[in-house]
N, C-alpha and C. Protein backbone atom coordinates (compact mmCIF):
# COMPACT_ATOMS: atom_id res chain seq x y z
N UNK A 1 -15.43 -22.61 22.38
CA UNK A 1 -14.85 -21.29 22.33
C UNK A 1 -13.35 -21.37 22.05
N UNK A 2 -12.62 -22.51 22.84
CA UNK A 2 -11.22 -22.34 22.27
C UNK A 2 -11.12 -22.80 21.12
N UNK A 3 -11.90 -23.97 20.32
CA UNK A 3 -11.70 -23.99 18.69
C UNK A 3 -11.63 -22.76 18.02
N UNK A 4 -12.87 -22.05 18.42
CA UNK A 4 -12.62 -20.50 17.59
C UNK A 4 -11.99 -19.60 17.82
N UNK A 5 -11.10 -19.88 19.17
CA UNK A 5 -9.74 -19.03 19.24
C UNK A 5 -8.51 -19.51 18.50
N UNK A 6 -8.53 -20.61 18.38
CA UNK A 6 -7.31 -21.28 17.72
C UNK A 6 -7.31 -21.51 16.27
N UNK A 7 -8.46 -21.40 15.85
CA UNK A 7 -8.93 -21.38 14.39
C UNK A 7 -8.58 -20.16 14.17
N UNK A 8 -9.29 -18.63 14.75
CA UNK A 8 -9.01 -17.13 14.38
C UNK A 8 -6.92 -17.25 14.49
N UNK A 9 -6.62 -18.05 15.66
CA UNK A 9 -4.56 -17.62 15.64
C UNK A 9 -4.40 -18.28 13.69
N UNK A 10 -5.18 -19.64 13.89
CA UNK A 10 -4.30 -19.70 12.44
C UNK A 10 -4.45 -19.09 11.52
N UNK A 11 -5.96 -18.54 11.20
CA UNK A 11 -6.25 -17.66 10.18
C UNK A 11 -5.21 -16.68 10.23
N UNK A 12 -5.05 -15.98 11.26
CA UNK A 12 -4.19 -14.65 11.40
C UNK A 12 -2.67 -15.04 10.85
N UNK A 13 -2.01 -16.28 11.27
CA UNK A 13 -0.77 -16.68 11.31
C UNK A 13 -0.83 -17.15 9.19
N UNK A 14 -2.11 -17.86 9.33
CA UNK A 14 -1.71 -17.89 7.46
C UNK A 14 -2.19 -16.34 6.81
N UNK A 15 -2.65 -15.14 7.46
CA UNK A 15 -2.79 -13.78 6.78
C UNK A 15 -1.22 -13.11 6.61
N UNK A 16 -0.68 -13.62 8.11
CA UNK A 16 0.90 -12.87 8.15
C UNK A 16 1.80 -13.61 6.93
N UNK A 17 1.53 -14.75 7.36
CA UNK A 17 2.10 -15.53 5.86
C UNK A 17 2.21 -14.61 4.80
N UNK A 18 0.44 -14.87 4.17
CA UNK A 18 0.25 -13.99 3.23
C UNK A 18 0.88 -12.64 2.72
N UNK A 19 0.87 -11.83 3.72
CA UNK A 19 1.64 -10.83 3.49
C UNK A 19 2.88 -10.91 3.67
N UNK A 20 3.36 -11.57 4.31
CA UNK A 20 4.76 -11.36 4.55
C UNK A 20 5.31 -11.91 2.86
N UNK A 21 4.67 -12.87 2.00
CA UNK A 21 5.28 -13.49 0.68
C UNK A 21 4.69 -12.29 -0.13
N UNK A 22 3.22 -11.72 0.04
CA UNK A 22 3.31 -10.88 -0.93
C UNK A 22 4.34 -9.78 -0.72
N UNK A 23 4.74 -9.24 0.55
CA UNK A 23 5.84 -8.03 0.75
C UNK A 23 7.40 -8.71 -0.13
N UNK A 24 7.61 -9.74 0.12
CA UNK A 24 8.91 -10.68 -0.70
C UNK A 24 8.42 -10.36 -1.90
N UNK A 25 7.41 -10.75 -2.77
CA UNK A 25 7.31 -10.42 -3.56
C UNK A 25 7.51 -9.36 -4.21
N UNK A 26 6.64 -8.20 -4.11
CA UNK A 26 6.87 -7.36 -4.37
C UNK A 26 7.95 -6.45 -4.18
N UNK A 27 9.35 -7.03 -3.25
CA UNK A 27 10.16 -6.07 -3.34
C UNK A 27 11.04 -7.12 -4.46
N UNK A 28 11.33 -7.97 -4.24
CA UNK A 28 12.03 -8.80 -5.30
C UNK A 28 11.60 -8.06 -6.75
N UNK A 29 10.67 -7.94 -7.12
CA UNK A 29 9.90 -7.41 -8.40
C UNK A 29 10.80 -5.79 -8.47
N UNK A 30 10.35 -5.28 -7.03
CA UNK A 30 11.19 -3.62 -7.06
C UNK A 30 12.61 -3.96 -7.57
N UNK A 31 13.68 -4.91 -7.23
CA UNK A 31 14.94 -4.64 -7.40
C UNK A 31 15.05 -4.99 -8.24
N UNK A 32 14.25 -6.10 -9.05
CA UNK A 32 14.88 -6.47 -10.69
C UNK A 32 14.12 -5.78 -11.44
N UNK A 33 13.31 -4.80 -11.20
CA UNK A 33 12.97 -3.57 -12.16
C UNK A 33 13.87 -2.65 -12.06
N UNK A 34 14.34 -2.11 -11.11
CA UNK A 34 14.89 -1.10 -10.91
C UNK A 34 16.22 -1.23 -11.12
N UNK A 35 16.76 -2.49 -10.50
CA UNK A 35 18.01 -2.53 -11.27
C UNK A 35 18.84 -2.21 -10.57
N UNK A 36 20.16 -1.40 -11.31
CA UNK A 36 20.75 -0.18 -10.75
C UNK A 36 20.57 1.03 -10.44
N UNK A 37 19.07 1.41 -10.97
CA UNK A 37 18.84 2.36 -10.86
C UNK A 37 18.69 3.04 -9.26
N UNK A 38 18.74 4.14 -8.50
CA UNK A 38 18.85 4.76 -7.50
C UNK A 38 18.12 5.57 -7.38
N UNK A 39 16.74 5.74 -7.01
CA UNK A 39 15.54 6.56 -7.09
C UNK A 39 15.98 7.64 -6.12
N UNK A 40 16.37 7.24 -4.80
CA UNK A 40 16.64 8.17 -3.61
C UNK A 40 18.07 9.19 -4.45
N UNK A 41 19.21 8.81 -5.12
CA UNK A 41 20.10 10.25 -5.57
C UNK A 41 19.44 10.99 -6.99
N UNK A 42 18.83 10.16 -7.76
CA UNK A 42 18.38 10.88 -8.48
C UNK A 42 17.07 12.10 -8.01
N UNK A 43 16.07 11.53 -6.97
CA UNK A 43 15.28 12.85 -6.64
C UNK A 43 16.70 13.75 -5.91
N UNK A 44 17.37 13.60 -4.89
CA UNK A 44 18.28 14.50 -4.48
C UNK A 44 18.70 15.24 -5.65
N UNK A 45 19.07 14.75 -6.62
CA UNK A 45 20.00 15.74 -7.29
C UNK A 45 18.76 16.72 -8.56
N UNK A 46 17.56 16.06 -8.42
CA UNK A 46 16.32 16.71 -8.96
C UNK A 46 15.39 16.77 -8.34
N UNK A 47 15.15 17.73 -7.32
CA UNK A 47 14.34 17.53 -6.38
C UNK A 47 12.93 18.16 -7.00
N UNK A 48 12.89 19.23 -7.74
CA UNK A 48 12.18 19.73 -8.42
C UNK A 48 11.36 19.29 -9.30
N UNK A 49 11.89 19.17 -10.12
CA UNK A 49 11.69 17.78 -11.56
C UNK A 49 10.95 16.67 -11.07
N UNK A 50 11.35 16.13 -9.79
CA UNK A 50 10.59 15.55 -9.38
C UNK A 50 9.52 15.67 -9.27
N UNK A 51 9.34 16.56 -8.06
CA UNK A 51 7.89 17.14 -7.66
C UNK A 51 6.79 17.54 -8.77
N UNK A 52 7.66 18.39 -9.74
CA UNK A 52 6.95 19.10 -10.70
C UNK A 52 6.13 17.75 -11.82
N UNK A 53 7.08 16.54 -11.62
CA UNK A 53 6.69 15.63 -12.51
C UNK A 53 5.21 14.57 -11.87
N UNK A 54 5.29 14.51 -10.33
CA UNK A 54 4.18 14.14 -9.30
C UNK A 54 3.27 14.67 -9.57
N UNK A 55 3.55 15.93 -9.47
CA UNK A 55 2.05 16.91 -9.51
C UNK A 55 1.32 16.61 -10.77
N UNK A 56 1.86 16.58 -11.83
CA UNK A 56 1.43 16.61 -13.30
C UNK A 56 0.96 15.01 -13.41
N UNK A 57 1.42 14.11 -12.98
CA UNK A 57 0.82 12.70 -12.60
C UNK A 57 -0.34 12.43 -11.74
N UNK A 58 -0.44 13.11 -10.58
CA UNK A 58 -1.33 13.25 -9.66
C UNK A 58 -2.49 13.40 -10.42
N UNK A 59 -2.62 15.00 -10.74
CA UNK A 59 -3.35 15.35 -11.88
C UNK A 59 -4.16 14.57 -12.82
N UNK A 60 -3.09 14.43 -13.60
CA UNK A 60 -3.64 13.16 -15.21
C UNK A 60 -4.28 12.66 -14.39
N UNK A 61 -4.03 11.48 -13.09
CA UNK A 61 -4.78 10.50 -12.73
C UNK A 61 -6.03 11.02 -12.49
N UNK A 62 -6.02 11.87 -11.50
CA UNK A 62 -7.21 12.25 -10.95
C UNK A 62 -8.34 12.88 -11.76
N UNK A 63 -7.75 13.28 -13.10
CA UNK A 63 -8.76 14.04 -14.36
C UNK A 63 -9.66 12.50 -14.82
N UNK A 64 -8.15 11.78 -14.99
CA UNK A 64 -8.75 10.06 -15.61
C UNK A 64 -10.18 9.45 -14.73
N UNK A 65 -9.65 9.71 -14.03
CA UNK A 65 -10.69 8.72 -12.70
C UNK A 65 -11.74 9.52 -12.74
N UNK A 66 -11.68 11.03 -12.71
CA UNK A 66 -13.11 11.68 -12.83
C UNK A 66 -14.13 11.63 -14.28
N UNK A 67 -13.42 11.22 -15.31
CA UNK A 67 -13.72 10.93 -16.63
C UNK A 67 -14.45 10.17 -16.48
N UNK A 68 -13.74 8.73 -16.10
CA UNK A 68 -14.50 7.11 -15.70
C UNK A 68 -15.49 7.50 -14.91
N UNK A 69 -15.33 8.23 -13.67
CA UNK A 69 -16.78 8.33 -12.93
C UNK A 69 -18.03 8.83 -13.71
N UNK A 70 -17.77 10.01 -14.13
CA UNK A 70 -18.70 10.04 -15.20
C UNK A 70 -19.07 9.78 -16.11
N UNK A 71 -18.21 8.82 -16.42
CA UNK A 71 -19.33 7.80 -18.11
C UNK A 71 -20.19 6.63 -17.42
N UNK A 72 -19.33 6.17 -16.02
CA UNK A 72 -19.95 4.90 -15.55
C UNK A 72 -20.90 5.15 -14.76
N UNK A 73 -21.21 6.41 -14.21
CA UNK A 73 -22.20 7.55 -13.48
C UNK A 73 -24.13 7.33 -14.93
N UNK A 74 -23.25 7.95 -15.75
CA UNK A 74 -24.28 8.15 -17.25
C UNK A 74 -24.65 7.32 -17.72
N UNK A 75 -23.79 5.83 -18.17
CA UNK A 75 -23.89 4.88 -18.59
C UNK A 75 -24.84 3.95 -18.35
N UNK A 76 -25.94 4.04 -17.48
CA UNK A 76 -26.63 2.76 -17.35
C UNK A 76 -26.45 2.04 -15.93
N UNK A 77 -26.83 1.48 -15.79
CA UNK A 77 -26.94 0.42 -14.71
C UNK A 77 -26.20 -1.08 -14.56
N UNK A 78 -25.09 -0.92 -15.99
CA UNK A 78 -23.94 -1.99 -16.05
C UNK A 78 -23.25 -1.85 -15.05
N UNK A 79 -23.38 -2.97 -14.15
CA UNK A 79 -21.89 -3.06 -12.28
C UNK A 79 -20.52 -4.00 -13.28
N UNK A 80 -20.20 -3.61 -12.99
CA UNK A 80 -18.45 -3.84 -13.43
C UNK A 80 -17.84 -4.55 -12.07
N UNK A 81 -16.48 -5.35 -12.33
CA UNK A 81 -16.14 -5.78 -10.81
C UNK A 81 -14.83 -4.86 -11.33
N UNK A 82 -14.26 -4.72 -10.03
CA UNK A 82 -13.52 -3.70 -9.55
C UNK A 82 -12.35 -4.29 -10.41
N UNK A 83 -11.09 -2.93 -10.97
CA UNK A 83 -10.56 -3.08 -12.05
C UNK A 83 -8.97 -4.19 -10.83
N UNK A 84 -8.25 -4.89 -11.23
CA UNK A 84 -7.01 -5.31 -10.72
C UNK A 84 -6.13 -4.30 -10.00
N UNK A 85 -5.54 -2.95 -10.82
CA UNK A 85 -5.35 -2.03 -10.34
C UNK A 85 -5.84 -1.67 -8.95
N UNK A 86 -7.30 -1.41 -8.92
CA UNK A 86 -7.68 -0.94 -8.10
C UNK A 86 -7.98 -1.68 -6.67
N UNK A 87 -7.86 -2.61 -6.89
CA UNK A 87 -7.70 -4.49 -5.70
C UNK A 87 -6.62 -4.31 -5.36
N UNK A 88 -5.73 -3.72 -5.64
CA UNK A 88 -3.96 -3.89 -5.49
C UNK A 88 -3.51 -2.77 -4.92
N UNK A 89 -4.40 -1.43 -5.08
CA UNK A 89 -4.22 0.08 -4.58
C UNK A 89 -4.65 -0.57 -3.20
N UNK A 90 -6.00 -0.85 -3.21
CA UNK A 90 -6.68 -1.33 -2.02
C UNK A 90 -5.68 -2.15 -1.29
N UNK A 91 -5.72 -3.13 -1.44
CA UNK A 91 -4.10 -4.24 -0.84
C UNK A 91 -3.01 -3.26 -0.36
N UNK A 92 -2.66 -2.79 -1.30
CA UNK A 92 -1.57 -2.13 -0.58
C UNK A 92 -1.63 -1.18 0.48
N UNK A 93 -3.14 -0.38 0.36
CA UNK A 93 -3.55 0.61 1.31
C UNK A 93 -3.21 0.26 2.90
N UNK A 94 -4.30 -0.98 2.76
CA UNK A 94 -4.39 -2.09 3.76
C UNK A 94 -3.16 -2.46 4.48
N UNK A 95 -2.01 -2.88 3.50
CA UNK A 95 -0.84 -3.44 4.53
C UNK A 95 -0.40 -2.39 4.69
N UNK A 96 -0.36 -0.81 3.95
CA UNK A 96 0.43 -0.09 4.84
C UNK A 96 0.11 0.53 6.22
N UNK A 97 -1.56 0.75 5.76
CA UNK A 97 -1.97 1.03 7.36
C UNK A 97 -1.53 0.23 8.54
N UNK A 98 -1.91 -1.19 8.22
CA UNK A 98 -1.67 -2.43 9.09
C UNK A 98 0.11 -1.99 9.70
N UNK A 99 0.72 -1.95 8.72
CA UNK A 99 2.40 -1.87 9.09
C UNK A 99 2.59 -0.30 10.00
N UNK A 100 1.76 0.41 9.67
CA UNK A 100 1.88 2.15 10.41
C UNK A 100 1.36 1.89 11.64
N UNK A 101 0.41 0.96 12.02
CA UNK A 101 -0.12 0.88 13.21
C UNK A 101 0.81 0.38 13.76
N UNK A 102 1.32 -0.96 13.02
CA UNK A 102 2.20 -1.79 14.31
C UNK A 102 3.94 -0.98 14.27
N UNK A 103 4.00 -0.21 13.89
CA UNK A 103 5.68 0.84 13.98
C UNK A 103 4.90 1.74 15.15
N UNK A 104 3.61 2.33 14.92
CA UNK A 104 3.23 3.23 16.29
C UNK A 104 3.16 2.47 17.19
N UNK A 105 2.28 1.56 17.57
CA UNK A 105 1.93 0.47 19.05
C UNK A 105 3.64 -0.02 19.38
N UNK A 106 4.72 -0.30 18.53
CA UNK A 106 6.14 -0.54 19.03
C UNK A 106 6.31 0.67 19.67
N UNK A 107 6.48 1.67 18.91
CA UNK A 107 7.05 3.10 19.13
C UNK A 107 6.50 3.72 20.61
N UNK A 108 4.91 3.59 20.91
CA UNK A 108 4.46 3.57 22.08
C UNK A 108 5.03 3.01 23.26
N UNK A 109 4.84 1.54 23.12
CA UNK A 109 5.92 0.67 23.92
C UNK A 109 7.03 0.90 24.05
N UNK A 110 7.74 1.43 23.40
CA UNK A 110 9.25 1.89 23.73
C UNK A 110 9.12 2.79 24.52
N UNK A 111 8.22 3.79 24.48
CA UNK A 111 8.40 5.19 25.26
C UNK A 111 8.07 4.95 26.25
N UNK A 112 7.11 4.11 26.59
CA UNK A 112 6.69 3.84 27.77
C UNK A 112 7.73 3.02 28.67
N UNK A 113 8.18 1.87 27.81
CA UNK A 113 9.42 1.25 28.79
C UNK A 113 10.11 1.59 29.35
N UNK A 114 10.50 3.06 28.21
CA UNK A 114 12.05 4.03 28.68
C UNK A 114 11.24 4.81 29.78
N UNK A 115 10.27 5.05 29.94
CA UNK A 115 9.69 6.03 31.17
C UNK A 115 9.81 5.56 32.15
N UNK A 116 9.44 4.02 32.11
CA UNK A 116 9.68 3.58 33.54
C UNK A 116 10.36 3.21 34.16
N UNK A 117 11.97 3.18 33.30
CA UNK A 117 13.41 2.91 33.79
C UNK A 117 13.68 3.92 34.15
């Protein structure tokens, strides 16, 4: 039983790994795309434009994806493996939940500490 406790810590300890290089990653990737660019003053100073430009993206996507459902719906009985995109939506889903849980379970713990001082 303790092999398979100490086997599950390392699995977990090489998952944090994992994410912790893919999170490096991917922000390294954010700043040398982005550059100089400043996403946070430009929505401020277009807050609208913004939104108005989301919605119309939202949209497209969601027309797209209902398109694909229905040809691959009609099409036959060809299974496809899941597109890269969509492994990476998933991935990311994943660590953000993972990261929202552990900011609430801190955030909990804090309140509770401060209650009992």
């Amino acid at each position: 039983m303790a092999d398979i406790r100490l086997r599950k810590t390392r699995l977990q300890d090489d998952l944090d790994l994992l994410e912790q290089s893919f999170e490096n990653r991917f922000s390294k990737a954010k700043k040398s795309m982005l550059g100089s660019v400043q996403p946070v003053e430009f929505i401020k100073k277009r807050p609208l434009q913004v939104f108005s430009a989301a919605l119309i993206l939202g949209l497209a996507i969601s027309i797209t994806r209902r398109n694909k459902k229905n040809k691959s719906e009609g099409g036959g009985s060809i299974s496809r493996s899941p597109a890269f995109t969509g492994i990476l939506y998933d991935e990311m889903k994943r660590i953000a939940a993972r990261r929202a849980a552990s900011y609430m379970s801190e955030w909990v713990d804090q309140k509770i500490s401060s209650g009992k001082n």
